[in-house]
PDB file of N, CA and C in Angstrom:
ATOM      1  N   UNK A   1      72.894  -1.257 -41.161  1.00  0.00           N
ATOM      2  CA  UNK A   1      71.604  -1.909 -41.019  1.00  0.00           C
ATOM      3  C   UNK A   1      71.715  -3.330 -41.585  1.00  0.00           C
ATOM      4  N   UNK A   2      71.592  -4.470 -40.775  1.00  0.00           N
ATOM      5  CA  UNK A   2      71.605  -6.227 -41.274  1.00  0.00           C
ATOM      6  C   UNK A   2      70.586  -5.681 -42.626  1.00  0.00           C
ATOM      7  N   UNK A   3      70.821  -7.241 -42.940  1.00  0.00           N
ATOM      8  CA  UNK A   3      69.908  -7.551 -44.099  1.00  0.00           C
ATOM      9  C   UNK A   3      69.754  -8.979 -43.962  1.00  0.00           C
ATOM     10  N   UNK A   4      68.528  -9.401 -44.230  1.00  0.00           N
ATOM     11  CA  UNK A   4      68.617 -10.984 -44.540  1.00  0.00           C
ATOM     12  C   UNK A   4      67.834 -11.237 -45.354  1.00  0.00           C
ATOM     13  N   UNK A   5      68.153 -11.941 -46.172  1.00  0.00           N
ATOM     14  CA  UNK A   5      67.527 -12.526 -47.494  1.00  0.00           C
ATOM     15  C   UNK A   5      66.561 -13.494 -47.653  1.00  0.00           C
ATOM     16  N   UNK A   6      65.228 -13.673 -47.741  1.00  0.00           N
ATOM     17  CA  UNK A   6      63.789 -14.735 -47.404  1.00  0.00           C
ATOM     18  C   UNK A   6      63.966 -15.062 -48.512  1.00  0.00           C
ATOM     19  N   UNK A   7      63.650 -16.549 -48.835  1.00  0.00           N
ATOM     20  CA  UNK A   7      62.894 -17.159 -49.908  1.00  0.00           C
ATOM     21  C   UNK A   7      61.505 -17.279 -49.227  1.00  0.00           C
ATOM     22  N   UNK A   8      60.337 -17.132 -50.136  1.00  0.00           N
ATOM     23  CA  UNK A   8      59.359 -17.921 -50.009  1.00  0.00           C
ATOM     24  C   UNK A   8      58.167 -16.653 -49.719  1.00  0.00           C
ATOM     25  N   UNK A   9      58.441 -15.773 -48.895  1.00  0.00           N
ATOM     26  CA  UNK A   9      57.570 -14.656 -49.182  1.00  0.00           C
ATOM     27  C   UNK A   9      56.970 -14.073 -50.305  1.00  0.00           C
ATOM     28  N   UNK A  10      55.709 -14.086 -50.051  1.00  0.00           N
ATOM     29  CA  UNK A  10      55.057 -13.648 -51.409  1.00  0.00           C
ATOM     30  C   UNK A  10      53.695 -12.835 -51.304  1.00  0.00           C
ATOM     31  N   UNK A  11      53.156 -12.709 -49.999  1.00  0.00           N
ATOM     32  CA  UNK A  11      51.908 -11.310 -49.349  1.00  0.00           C
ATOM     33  C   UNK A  11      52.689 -10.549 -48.540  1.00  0.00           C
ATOM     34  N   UNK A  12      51.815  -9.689 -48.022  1.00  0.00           N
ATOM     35  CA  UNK A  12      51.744  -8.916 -46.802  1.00  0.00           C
ATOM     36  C   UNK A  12      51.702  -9.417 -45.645  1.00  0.00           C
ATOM     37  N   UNK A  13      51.046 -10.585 -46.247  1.00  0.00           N
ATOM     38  CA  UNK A  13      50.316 -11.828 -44.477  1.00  0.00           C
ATOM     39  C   UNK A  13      51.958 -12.509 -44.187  1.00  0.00           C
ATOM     40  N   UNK A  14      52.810 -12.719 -45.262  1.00  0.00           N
ATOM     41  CA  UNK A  14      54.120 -12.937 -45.251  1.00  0.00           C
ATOM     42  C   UNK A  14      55.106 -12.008 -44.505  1.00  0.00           C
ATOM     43  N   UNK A  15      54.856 -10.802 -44.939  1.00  0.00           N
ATOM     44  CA  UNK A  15      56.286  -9.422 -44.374  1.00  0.00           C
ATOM     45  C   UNK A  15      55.546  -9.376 -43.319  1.00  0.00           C
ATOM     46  N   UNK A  16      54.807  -9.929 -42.529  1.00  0.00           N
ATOM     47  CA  UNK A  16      53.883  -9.234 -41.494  1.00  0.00           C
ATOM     48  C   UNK A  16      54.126 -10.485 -40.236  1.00  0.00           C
ATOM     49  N   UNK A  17      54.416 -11.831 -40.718  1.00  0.00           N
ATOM     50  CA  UNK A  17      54.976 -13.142 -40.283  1.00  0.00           C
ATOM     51  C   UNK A  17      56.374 -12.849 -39.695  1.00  0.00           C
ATOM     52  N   UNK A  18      56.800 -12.225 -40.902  1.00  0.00           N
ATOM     53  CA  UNK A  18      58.796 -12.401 -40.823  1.00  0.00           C
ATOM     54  C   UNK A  18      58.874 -11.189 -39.896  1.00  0.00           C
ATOM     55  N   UNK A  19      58.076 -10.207 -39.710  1.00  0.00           N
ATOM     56  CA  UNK A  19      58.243  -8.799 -39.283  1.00  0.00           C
ATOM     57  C   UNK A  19      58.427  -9.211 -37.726  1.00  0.00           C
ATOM     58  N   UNK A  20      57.184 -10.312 -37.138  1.00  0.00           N
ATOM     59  CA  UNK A  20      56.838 -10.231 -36.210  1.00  0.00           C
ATOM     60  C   UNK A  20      57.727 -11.525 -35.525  1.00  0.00           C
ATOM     61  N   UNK A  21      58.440 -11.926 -36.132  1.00  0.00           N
ATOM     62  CA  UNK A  21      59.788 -13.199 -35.660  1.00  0.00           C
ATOM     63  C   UNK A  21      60.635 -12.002 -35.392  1.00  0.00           C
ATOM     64  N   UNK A  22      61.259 -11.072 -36.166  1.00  0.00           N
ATOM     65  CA  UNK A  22      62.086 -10.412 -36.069  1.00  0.00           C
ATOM     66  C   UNK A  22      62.424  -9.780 -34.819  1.00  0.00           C
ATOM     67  N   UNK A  23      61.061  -8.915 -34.265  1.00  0.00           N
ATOM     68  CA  UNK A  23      60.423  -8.200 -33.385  1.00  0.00           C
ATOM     69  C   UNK A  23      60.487  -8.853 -32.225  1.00  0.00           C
ATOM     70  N   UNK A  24      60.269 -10.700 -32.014  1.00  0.00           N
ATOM     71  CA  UNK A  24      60.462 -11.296 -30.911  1.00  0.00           C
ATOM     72  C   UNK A  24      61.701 -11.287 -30.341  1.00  0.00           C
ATOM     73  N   UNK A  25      62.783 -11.392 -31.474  1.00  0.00           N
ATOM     74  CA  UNK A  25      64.026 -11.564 -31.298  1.00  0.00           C
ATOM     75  C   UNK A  25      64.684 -10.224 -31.048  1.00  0.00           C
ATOM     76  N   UNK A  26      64.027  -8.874 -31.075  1.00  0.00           N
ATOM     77  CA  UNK A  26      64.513  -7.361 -30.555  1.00  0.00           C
ATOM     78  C   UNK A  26      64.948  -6.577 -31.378  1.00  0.00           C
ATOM     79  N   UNK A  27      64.756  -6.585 -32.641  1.00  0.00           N
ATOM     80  CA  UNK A  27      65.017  -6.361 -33.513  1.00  0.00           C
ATOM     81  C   UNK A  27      63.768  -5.174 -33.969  1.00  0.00           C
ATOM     82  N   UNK A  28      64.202  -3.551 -34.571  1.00  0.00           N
ATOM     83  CA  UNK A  28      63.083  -2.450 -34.436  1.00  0.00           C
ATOM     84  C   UNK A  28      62.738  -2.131 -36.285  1.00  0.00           C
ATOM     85  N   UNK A  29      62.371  -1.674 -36.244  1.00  0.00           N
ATOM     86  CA  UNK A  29      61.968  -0.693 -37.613  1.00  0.00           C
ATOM     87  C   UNK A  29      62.432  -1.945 -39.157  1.00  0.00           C
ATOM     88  N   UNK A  30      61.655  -3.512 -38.656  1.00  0.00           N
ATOM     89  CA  UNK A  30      62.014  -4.126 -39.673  1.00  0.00           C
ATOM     90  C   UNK A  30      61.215  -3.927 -40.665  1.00  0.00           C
ATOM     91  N   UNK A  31      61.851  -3.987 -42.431  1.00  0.00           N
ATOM     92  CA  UNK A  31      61.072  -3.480 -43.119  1.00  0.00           C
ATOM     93  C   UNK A  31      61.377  -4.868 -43.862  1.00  0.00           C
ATOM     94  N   UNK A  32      60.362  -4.858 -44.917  1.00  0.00           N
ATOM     95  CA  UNK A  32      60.276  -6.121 -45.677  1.00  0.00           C
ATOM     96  C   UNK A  32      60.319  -5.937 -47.577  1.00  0.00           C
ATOM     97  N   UNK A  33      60.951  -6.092 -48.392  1.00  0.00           N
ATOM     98  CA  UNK A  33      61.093  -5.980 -49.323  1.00  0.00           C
ATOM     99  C   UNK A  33      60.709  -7.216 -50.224  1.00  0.00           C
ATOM    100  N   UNK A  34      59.408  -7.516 -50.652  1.00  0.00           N
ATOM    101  CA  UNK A  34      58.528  -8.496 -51.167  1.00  0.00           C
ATOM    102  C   UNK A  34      59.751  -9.186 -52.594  1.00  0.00           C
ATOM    103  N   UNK A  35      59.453  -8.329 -53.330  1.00  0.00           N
ATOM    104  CA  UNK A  35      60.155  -8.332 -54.540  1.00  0.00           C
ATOM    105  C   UNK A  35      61.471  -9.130 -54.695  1.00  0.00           C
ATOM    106  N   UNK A  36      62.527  -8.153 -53.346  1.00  0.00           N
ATOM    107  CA  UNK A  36      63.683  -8.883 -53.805  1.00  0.00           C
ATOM    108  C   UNK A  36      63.789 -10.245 -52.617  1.00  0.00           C
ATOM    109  N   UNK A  37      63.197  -9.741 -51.782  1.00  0.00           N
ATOM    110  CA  UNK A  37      62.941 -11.132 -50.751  1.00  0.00           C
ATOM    111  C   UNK A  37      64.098 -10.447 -49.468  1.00  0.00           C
ATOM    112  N   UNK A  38      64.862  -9.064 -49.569  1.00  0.00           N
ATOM    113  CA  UNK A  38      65.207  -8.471 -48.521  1.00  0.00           C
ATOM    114  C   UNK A  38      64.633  -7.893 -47.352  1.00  0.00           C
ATOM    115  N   UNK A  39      65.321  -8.484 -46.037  1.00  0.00           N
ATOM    116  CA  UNK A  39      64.748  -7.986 -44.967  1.00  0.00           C
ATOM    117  C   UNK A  39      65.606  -7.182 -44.304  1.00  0.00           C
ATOM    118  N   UNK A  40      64.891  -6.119 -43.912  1.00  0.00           N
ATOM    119  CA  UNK A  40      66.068  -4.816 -42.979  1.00  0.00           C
ATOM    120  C   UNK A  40      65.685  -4.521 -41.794  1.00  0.00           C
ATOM    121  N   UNK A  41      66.544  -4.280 -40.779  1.00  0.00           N
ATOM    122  CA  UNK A  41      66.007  -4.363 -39.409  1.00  0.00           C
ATOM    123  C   UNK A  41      67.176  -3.208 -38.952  1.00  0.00           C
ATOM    124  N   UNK A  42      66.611  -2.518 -37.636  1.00  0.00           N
ATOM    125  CA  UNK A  42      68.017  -1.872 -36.605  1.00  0.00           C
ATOM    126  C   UNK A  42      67.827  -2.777 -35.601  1.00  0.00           C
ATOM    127  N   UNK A  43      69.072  -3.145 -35.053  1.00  0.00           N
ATOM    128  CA  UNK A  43      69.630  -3.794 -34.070  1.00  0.00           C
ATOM    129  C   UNK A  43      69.052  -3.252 -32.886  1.00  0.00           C
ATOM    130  N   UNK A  44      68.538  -4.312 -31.516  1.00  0.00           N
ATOM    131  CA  UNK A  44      68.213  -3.306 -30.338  1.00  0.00           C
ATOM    132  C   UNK A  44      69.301  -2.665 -30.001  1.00  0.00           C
ATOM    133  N   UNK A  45      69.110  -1.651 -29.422  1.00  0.00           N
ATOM    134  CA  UNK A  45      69.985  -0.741 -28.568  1.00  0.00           C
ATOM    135  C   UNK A  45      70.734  -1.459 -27.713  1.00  0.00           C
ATOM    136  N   UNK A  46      71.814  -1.275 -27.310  1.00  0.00           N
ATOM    137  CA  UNK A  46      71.853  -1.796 -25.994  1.00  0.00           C
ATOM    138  C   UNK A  46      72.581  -3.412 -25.755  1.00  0.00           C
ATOM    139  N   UNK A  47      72.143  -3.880 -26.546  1.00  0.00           N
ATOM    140  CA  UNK A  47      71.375  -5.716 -26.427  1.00  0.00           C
ATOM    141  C   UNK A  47      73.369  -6.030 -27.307  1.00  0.00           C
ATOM    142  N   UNK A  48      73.597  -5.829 -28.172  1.00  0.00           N
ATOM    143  CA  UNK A  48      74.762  -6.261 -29.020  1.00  0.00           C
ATOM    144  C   UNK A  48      73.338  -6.593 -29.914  1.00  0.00           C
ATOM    145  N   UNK A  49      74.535  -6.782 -31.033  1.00  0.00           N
ATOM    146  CA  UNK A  49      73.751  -8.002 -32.303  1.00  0.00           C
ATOM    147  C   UNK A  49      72.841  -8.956 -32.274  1.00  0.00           C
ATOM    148  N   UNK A  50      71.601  -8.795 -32.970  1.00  0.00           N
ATOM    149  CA  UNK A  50      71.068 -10.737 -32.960  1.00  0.00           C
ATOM    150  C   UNK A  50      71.935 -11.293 -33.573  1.00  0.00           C
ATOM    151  N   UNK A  51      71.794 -12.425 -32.847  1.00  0.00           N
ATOM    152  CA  UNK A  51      72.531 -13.596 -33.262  1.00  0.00           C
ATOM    153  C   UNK A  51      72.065 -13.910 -34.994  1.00  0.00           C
ATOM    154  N   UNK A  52      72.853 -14.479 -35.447  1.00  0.00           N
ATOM    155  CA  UNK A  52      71.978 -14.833 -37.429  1.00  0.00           C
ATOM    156  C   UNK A  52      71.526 -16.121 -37.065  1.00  0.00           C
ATOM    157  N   UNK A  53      72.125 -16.952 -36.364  1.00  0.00           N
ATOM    158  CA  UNK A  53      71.272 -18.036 -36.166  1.00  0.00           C
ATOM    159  C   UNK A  53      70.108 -18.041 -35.415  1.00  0.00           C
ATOM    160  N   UNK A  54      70.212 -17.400 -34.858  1.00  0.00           N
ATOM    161  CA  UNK A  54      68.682 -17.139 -34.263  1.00  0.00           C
ATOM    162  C   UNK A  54      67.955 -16.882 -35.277  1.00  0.00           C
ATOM    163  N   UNK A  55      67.722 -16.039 -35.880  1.00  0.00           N
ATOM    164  CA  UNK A  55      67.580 -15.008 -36.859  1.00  0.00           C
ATOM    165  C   UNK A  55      66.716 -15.806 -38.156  1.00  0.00           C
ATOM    166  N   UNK A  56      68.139 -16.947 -38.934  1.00  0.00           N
ATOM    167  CA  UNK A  56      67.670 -17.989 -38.873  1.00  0.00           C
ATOM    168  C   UNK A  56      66.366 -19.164 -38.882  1.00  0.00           C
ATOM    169  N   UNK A  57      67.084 -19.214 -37.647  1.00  0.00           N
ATOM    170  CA  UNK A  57      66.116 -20.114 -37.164  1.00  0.00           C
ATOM    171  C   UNK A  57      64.249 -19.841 -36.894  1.00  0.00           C
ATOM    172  N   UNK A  58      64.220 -18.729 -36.477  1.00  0.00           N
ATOM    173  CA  UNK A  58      63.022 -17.967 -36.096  1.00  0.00           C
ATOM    174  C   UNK A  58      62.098 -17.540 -37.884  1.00  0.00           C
ATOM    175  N   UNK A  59      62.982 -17.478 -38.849  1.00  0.00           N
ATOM    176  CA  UNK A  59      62.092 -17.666 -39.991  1.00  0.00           C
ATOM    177  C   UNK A  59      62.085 -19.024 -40.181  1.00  0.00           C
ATOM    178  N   UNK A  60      62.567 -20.170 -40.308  1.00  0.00           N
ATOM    179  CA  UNK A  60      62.515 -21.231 -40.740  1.00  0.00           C
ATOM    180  C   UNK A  60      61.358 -22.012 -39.823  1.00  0.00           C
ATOM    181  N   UNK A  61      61.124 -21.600 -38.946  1.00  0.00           N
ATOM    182  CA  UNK A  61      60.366 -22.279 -37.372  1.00  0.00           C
ATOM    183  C   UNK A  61      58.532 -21.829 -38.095  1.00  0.00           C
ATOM    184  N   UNK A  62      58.397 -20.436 -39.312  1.00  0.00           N
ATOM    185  CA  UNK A  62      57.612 -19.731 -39.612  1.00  0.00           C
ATOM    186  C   UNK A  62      57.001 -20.341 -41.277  1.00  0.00           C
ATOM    187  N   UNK A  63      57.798 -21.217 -41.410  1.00  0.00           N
ATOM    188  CA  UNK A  63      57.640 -22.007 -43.020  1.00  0.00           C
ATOM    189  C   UNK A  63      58.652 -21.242 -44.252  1.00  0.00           C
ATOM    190  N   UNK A  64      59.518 -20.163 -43.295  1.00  0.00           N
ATOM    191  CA  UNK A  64      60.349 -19.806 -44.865  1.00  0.00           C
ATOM    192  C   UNK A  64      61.870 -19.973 -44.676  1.00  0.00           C
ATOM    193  N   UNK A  65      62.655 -19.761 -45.876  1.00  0.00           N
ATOM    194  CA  UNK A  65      64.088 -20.246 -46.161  1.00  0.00           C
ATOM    195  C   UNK A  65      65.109 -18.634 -46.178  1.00  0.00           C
ATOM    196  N   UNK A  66      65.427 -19.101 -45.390  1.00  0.00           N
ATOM    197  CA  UNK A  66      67.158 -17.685 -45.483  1.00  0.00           C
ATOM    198  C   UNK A  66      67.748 -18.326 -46.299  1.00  0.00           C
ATOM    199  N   UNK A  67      68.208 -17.122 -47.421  1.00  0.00           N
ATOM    200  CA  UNK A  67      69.423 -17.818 -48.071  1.00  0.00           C
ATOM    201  C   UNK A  67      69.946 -16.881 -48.572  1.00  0.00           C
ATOM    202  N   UNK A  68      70.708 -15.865 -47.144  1.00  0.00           N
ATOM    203  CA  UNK A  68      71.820 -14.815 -47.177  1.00  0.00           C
ATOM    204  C   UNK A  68      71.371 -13.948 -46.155  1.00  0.00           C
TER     205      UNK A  68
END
């Protein structure tokens, strides 16, 4: 299961932002971990890997920082 690491999250209105970038990009059952700023996702079926730059990019496009 990926993981990617958010700075800058800090509500629900936040894991609910990053959830729904994730989700555009095909990405299922993402869960959001406030605290440590970890994000967990399953890969679509089918599809191969998201890309991380996408990935990326699609939180940063949302006002927050990957950094891992």
């Amino acid at each position: 299961m990926p993981v990617v690491k958010v700075k800058g999250m800090s509500c629900q209105h936040c894991a609910k932002s990053v959830t729904q970038a994730l989700e555009a990009l095909g990405a299922a059952n993402v869960r959001v971990d406030l605290l440590s700023g970890n994000v967990t996702y399953d890969e679509p079926n089918g599809n191969g890997p998201i890309d991380k730059s996408s990935i990326a990019e699609a939180i940063v496009r949302i006002g927050f920082e990957v950094v891992g």
